[in-house]
N, C-alpha and C. Protein backbone atom coordinates (compact mmCIF):
# COMPACT_ATOMS: atom_id res chain seq x y z
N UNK A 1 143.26 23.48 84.30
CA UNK A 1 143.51 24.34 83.15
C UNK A 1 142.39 25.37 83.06
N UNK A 2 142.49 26.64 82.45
CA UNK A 2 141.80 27.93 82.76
C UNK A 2 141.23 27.42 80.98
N UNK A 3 140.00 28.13 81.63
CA UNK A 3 139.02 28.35 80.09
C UNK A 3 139.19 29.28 79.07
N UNK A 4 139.61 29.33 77.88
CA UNK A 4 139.89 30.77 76.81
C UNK A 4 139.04 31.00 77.42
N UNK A 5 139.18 32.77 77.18
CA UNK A 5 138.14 33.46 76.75
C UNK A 5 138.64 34.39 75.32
N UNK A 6 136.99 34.67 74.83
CA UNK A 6 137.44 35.24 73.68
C UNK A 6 136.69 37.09 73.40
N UNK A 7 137.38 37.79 72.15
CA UNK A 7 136.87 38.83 72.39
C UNK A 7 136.05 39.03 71.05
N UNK A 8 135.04 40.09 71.34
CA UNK A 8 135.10 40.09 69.84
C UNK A 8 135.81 41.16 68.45
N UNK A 9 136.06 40.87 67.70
CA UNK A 9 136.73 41.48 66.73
C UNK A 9 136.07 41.22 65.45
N UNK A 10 136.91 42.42 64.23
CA UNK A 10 135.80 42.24 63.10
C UNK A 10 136.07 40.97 62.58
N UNK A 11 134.78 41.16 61.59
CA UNK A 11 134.22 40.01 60.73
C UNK A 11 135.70 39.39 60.11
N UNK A 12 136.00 38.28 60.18
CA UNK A 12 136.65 37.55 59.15
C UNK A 12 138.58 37.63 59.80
N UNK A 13 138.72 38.38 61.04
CA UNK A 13 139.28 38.38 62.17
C UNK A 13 139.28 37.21 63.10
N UNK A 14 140.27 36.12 63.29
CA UNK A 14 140.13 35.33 63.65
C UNK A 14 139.85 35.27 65.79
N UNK A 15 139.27 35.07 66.78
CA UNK A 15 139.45 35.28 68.26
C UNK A 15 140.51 35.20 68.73
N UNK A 16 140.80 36.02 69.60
CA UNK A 16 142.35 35.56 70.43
C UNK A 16 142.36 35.10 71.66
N UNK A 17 142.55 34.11 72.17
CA UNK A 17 142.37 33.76 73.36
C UNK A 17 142.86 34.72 74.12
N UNK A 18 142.59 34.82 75.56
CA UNK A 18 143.33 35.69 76.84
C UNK A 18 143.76 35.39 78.19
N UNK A 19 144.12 35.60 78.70
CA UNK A 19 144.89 34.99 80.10
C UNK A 19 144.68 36.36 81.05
N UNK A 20 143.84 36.30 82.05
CA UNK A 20 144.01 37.14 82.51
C UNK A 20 144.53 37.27 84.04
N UNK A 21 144.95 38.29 84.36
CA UNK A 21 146.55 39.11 85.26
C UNK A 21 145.48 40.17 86.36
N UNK A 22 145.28 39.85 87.70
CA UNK A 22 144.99 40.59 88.20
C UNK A 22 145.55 41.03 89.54
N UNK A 23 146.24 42.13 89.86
CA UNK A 23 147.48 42.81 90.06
C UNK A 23 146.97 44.04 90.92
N UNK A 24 146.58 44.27 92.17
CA UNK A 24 146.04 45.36 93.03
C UNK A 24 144.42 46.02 92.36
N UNK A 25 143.38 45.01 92.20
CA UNK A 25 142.41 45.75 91.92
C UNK A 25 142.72 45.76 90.65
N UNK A 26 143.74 45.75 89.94
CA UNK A 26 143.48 45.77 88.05
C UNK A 26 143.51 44.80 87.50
N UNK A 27 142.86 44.96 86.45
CA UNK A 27 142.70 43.59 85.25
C UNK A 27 143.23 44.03 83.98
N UNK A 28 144.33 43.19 83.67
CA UNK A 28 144.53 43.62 82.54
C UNK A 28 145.01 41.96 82.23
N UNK A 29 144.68 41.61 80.63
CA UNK A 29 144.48 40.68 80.28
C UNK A 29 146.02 40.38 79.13
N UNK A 30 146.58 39.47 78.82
CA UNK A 30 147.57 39.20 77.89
C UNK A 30 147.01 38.40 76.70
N UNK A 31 147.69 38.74 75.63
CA UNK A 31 146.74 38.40 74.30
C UNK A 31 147.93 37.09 74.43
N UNK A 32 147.51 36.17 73.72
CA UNK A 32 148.59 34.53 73.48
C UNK A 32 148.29 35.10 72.11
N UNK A 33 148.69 36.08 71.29
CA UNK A 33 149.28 36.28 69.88
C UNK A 33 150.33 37.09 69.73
N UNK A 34 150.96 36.81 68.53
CA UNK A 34 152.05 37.82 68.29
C UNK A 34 151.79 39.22 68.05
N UNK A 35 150.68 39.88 67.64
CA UNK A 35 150.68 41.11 67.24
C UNK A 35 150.51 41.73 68.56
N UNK A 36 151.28 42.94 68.59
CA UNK A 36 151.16 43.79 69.84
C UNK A 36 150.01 44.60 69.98
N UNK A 37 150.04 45.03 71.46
CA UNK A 37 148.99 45.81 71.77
C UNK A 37 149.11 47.09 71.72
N UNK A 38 150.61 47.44 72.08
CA UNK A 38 150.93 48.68 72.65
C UNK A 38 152.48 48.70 72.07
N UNK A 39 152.77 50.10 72.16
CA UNK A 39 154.42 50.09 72.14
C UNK A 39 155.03 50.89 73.52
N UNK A 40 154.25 50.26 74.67
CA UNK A 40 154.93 51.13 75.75
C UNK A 40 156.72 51.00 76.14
N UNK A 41 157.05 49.99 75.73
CA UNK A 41 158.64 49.58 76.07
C UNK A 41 159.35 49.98 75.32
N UNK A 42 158.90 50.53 73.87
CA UNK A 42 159.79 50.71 72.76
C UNK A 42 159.93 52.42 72.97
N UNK A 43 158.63 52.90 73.53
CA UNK A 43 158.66 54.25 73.80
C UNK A 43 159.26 54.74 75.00
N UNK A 44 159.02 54.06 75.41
CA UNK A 44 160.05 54.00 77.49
C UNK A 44 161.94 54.42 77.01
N UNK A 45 161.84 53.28 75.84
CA UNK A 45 163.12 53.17 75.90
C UNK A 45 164.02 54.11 74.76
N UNK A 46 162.64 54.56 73.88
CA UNK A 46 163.23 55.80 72.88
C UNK A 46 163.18 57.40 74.06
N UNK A 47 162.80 57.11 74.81
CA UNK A 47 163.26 58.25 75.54
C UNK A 47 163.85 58.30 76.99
N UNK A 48 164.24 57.01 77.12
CA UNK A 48 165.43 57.01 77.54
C UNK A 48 165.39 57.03 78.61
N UNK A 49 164.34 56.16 79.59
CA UNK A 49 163.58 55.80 80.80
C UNK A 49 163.91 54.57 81.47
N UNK A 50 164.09 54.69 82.58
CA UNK A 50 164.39 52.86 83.27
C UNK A 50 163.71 52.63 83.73
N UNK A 51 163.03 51.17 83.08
CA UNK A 51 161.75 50.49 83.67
C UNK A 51 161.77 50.89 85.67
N UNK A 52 162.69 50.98 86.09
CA UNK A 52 162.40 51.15 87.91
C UNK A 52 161.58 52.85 87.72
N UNK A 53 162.36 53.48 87.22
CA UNK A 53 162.16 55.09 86.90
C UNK A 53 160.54 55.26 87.02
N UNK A 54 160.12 54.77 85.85
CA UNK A 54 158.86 54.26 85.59
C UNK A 54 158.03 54.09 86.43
N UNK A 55 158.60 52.57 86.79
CA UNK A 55 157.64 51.78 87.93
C UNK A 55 157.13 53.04 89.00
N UNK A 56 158.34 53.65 89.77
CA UNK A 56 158.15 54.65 90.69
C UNK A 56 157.29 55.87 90.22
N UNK A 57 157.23 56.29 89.13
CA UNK A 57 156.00 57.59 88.59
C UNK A 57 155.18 57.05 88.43
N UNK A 58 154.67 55.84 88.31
CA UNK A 58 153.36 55.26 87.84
C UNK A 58 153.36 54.51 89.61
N UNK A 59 153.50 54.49 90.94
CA UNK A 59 153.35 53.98 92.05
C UNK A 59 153.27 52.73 91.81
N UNK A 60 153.81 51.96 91.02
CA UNK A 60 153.77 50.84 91.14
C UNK A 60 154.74 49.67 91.21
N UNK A 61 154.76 48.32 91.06
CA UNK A 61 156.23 47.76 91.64
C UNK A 61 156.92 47.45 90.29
N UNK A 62 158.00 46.90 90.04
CA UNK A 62 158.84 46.84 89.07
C UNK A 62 158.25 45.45 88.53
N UNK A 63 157.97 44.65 89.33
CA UNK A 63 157.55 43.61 88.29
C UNK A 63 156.12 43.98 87.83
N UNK A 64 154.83 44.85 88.18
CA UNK A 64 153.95 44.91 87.60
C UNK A 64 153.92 45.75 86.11
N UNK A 65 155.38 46.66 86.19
CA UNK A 65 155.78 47.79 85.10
C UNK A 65 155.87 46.78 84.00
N UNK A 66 156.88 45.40 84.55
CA UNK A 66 157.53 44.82 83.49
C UNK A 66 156.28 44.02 82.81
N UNK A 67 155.22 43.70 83.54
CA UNK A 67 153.71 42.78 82.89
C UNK A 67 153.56 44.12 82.20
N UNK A 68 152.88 44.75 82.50
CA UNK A 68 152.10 46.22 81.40
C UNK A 68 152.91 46.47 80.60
N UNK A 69 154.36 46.39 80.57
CA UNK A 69 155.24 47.01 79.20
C UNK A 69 155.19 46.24 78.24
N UNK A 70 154.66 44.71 78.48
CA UNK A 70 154.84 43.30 77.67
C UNK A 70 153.62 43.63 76.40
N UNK A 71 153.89 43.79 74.90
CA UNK A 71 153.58 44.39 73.92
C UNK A 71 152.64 43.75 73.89
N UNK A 72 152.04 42.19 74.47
CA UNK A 72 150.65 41.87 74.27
C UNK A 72 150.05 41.90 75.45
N UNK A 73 150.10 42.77 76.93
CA UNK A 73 149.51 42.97 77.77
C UNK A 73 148.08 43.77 77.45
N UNK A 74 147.33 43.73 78.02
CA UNK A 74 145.76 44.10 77.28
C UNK A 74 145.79 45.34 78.63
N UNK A 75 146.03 46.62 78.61
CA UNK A 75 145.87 47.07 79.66
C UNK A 75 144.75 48.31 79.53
N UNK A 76 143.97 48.93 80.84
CA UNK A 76 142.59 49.22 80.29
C UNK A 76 142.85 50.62 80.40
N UNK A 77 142.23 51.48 79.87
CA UNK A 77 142.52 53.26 79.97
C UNK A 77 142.95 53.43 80.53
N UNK A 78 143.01 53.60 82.39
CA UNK A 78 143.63 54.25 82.81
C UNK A 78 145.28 54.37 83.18
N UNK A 79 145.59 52.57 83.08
CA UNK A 79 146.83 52.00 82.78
C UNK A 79 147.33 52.61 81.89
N UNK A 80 146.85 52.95 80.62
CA UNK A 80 147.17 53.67 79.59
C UNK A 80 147.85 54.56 79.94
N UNK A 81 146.72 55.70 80.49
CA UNK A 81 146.52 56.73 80.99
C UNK A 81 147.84 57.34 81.98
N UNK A 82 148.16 56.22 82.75
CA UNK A 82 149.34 56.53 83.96
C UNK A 82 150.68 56.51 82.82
N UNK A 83 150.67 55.85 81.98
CA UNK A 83 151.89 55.51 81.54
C UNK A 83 152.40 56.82 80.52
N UNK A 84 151.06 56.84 79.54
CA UNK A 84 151.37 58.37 78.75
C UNK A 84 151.62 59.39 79.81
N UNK A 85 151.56 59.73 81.25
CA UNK A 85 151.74 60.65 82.01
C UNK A 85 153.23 60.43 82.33
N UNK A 86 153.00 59.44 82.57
CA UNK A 86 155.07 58.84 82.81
C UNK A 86 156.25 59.03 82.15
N UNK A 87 155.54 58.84 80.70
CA UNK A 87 156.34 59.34 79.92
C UNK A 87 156.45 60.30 79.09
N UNK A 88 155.35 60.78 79.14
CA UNK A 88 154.67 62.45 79.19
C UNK A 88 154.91 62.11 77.52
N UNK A 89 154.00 61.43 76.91
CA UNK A 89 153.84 61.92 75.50
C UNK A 89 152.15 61.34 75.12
N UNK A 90 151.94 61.65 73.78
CA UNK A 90 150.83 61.14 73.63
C UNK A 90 150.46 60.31 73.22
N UNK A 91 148.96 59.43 73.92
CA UNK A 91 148.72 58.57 74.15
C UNK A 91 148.22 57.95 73.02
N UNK A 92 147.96 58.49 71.81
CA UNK A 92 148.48 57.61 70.63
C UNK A 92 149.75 57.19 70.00
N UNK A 93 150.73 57.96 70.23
CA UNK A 93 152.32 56.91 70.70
C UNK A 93 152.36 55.89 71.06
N UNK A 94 151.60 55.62 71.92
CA UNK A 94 150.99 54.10 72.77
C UNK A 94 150.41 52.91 72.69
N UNK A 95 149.53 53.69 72.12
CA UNK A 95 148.12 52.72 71.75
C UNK A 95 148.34 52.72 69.36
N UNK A 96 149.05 53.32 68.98
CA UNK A 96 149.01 53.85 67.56
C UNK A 96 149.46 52.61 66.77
N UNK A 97 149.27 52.49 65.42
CA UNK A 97 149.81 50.90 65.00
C UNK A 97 151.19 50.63 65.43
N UNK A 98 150.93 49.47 65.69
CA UNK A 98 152.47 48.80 66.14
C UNK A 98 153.02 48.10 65.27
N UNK A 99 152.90 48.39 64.36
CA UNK A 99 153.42 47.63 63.38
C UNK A 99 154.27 48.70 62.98
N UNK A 100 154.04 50.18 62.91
CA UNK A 100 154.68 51.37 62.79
C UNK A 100 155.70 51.94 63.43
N UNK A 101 156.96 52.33 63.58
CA UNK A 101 158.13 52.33 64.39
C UNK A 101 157.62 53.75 65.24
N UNK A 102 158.30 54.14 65.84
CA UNK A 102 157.52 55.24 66.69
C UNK A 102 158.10 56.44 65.98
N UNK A 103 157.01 57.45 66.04
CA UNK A 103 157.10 58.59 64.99
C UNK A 103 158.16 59.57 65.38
N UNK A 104 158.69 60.24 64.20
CA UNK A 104 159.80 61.05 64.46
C UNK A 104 159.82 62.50 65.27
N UNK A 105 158.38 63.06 65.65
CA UNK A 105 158.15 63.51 66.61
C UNK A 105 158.77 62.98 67.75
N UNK A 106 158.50 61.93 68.26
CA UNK A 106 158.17 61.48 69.29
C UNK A 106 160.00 61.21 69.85
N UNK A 107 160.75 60.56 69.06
CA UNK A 107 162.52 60.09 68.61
C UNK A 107 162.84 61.12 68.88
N UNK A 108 162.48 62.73 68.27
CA UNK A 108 163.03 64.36 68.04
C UNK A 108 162.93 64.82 69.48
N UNK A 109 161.67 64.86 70.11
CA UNK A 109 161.34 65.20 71.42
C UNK A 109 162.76 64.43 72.48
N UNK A 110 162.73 63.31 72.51
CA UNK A 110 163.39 62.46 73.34
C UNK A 110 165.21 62.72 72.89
N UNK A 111 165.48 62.73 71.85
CA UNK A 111 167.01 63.56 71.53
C UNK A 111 167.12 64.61 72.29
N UNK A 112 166.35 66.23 71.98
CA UNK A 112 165.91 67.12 72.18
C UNK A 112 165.98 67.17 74.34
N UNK A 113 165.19 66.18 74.62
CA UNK A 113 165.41 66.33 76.05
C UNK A 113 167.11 66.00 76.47
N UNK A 114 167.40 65.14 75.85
CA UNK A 114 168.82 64.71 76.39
C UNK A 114 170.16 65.98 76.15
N UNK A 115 169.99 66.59 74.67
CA UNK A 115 170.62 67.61 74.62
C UNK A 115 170.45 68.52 75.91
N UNK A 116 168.95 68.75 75.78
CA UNK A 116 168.62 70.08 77.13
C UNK A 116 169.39 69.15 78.47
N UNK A 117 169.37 68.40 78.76
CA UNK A 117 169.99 67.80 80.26
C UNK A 117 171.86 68.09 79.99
N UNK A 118 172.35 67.77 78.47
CA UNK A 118 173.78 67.59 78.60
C UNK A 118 173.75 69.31 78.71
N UNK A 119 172.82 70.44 78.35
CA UNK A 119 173.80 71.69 78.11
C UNK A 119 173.19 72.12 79.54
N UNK A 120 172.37 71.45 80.36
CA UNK A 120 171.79 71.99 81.85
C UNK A 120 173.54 71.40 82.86
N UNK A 121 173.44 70.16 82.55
CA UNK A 121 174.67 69.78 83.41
C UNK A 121 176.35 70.26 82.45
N UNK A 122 176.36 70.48 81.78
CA UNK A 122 177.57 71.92 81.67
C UNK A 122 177.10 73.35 81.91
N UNK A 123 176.27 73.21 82.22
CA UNK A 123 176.21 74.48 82.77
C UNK A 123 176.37 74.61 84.03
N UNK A 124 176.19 73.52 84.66
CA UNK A 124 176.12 73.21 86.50
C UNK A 124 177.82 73.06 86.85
N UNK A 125 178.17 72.54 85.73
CA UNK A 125 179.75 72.12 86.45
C UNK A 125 180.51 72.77 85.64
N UNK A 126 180.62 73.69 84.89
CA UNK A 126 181.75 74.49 84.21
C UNK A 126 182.61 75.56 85.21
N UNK A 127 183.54 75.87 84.92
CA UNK A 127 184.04 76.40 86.38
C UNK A 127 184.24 77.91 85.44
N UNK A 128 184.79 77.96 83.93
CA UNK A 128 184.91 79.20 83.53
C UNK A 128 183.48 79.96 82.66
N UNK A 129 183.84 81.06 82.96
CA UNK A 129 182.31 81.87 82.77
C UNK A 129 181.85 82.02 81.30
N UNK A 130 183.04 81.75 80.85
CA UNK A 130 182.71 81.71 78.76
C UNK A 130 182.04 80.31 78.52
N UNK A 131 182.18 79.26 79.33
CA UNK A 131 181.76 77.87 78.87
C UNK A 131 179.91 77.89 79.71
N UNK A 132 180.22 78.80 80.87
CA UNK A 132 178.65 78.84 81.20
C UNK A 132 178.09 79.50 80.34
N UNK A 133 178.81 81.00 79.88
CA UNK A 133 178.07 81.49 78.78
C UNK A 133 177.48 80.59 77.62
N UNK A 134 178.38 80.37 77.13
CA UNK A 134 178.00 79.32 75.75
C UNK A 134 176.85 78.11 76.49
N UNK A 135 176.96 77.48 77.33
CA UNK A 135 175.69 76.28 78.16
C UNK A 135 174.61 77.57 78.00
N UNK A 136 174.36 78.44 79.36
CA UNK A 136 172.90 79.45 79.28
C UNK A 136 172.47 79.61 77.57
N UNK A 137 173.22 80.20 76.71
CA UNK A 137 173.11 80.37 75.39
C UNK A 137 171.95 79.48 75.07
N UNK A 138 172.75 78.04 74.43
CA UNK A 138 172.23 76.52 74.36
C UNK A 138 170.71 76.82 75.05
N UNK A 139 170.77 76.73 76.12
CA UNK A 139 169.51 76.10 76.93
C UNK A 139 168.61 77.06 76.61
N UNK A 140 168.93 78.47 76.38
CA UNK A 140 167.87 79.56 75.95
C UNK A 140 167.27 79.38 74.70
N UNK A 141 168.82 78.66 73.81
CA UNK A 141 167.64 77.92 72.29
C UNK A 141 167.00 77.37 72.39
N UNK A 142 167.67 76.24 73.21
CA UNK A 142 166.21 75.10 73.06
C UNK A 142 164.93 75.44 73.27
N UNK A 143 164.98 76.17 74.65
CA UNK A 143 163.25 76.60 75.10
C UNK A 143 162.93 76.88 74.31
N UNK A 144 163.57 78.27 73.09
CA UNK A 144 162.97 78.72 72.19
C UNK A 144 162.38 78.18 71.38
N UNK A 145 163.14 76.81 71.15
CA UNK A 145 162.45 75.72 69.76
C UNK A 145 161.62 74.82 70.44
N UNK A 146 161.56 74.60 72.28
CA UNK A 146 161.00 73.53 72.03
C UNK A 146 161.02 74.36 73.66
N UNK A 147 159.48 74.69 74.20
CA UNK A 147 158.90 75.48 75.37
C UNK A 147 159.19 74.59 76.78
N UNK A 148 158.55 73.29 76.79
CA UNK A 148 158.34 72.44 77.48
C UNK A 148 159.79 72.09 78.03
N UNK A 149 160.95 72.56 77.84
CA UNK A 149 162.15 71.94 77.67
C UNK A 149 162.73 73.15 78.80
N UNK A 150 161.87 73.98 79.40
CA UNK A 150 162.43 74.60 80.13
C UNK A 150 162.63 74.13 81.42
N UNK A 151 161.97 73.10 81.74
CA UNK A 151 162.11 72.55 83.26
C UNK A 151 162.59 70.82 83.05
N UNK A 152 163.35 70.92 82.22
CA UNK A 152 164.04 69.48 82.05
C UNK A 152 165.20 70.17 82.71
N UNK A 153 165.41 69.20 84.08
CA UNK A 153 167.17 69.28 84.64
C UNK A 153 167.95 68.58 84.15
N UNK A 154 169.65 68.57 84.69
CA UNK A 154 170.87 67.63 84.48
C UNK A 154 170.78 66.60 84.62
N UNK A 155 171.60 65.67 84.25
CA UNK A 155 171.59 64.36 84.18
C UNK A 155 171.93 64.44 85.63
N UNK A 156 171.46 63.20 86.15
CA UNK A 156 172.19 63.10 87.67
C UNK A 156 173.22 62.72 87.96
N UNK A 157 173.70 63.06 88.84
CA UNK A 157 175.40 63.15 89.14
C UNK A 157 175.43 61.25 89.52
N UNK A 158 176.92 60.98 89.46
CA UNK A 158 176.32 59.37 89.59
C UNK A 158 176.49 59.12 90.90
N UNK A 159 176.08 58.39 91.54
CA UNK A 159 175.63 57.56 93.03
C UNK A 159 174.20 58.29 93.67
N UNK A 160 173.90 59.06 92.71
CA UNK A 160 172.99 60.47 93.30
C UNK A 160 171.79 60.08 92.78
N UNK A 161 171.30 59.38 91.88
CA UNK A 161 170.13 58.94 90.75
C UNK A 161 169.01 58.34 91.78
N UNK A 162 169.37 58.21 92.98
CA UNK A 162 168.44 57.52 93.67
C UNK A 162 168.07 58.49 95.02
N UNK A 163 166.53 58.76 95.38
CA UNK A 163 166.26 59.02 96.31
C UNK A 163 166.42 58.41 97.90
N UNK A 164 166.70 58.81 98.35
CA UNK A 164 167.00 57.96 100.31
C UNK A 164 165.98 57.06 100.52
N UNK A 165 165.24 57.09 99.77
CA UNK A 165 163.55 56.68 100.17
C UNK A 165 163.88 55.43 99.31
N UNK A 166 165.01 55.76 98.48
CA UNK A 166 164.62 54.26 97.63
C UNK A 166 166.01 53.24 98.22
N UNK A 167 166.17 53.78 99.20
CA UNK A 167 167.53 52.48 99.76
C UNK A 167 167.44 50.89 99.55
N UNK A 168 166.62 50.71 99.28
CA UNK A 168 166.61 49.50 98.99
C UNK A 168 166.22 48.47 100.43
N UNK A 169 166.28 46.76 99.78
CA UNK A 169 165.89 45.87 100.86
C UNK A 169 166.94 45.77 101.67
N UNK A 170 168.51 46.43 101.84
CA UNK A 170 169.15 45.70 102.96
C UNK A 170 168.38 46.68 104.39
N UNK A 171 168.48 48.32 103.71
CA UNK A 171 167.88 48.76 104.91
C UNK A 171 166.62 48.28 105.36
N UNK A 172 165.75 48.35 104.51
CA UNK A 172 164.47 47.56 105.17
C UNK A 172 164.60 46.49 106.30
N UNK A 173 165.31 45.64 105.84
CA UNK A 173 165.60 43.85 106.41
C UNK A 173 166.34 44.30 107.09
N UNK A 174 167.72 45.70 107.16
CA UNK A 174 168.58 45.22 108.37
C UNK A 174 169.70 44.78 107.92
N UNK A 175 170.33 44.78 109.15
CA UNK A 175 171.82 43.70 108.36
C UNK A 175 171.82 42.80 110.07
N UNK A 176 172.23 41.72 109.69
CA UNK A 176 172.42 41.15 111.28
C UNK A 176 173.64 41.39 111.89
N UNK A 177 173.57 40.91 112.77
CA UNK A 177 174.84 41.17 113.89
C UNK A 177 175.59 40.20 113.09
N UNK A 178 175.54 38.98 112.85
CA UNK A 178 176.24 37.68 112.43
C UNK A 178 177.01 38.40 111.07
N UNK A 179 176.10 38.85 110.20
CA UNK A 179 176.86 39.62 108.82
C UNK A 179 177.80 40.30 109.45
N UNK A 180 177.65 41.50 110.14
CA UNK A 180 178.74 42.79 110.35
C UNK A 180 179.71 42.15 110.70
N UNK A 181 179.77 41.23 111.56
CA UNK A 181 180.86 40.55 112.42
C UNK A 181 182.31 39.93 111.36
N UNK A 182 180.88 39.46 110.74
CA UNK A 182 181.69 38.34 109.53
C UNK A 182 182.26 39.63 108.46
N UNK A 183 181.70 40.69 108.53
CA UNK A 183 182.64 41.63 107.85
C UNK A 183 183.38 42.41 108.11
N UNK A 184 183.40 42.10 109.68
CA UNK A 184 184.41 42.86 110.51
C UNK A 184 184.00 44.27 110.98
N UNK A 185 183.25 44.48 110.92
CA UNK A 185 182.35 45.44 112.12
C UNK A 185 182.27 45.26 113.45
């Protein structure tokens, strides 16, 4: 059995034990209490991010995304640091009371992007020139209200969401001769 360790906190603040997680050179520690550390999952998911999505902008693997998103993971600045870049907001969003739902900035921004993607992809696939008109229109407001929103693209077309690079483990591993056969190859 592993020894608590404890941290310190103010006066009259009771210690929290810790468990600590060390994962390519990082340390990041898990609190054994209920109060959270962070709201990285709640913010991932108010704007509308998939933990793999993630994992891949932050170079890291899907199960280490899913330890750091865990609301009592203890993770140290720069962990921070990668994740507010990931999800490109600020890093008191993150780290800010959690006891607090995430601010309506933050909800407005993440609506705001999804509109700009639905009037980018009618604009990509409209075939008549009054419906592109009306999309260009759209997308020229938004920038106007909201700058950053000029280089948000379309939603991705579906089977398309994934890079070649991310084929997955059959290509890696292969397929055997014995499989194809058995599937009639």
């Amino acid at each position: 059995m592993s020894q608590a360790e404890f941290v310190s906190v103010p006066l009259g603040t009771p210690a929290v034990p810790l468990v600590s997680h060390t994962t390519k050179g990082s340390v990041s520690k898990e609190h054994k209490s209920i109060k959270p550390l962070h709201r990285i999952a709640a913010v991932r998911e108010c704007q509308g991010m998939s933990l793999p999505s993630c994992a891949r902008r932050l170079g890291i693997t899907l199960t280490e995304a899913r330890h750091q998103e865990k609301p009592t993971t203890d993770l140290t600045l720069s962990q921070l640091m990668a994740w507010r870049e990931a999800l490109d907001v600020p890093l008191s969003e993150l780290i800010g009371n959690a006891d607090d739902f995430i601010e309506d900035p933050i909800q407005n921004r993440a609506k705001m992007v999804k509109i700009m993607k639905s009037a980018r992809q009618i604009d990509e696939i409209a075939k008549e020139t009054r419906v592109q008109r009306v999309a260009k229109m759209l997308v020229e407001q938004l920038v106007e209200v909201m700058p950053e929103l000029e280089f948000v693209s379309a939603w991705p077309d579906v089977g398309q969401s994934h890079e070649n690079r991310t084929s997955g483990i059959p290509v890696c591993r292969g397929i055997s001769e014995e499989t194809l056969s058995r599937l009639g190859f």
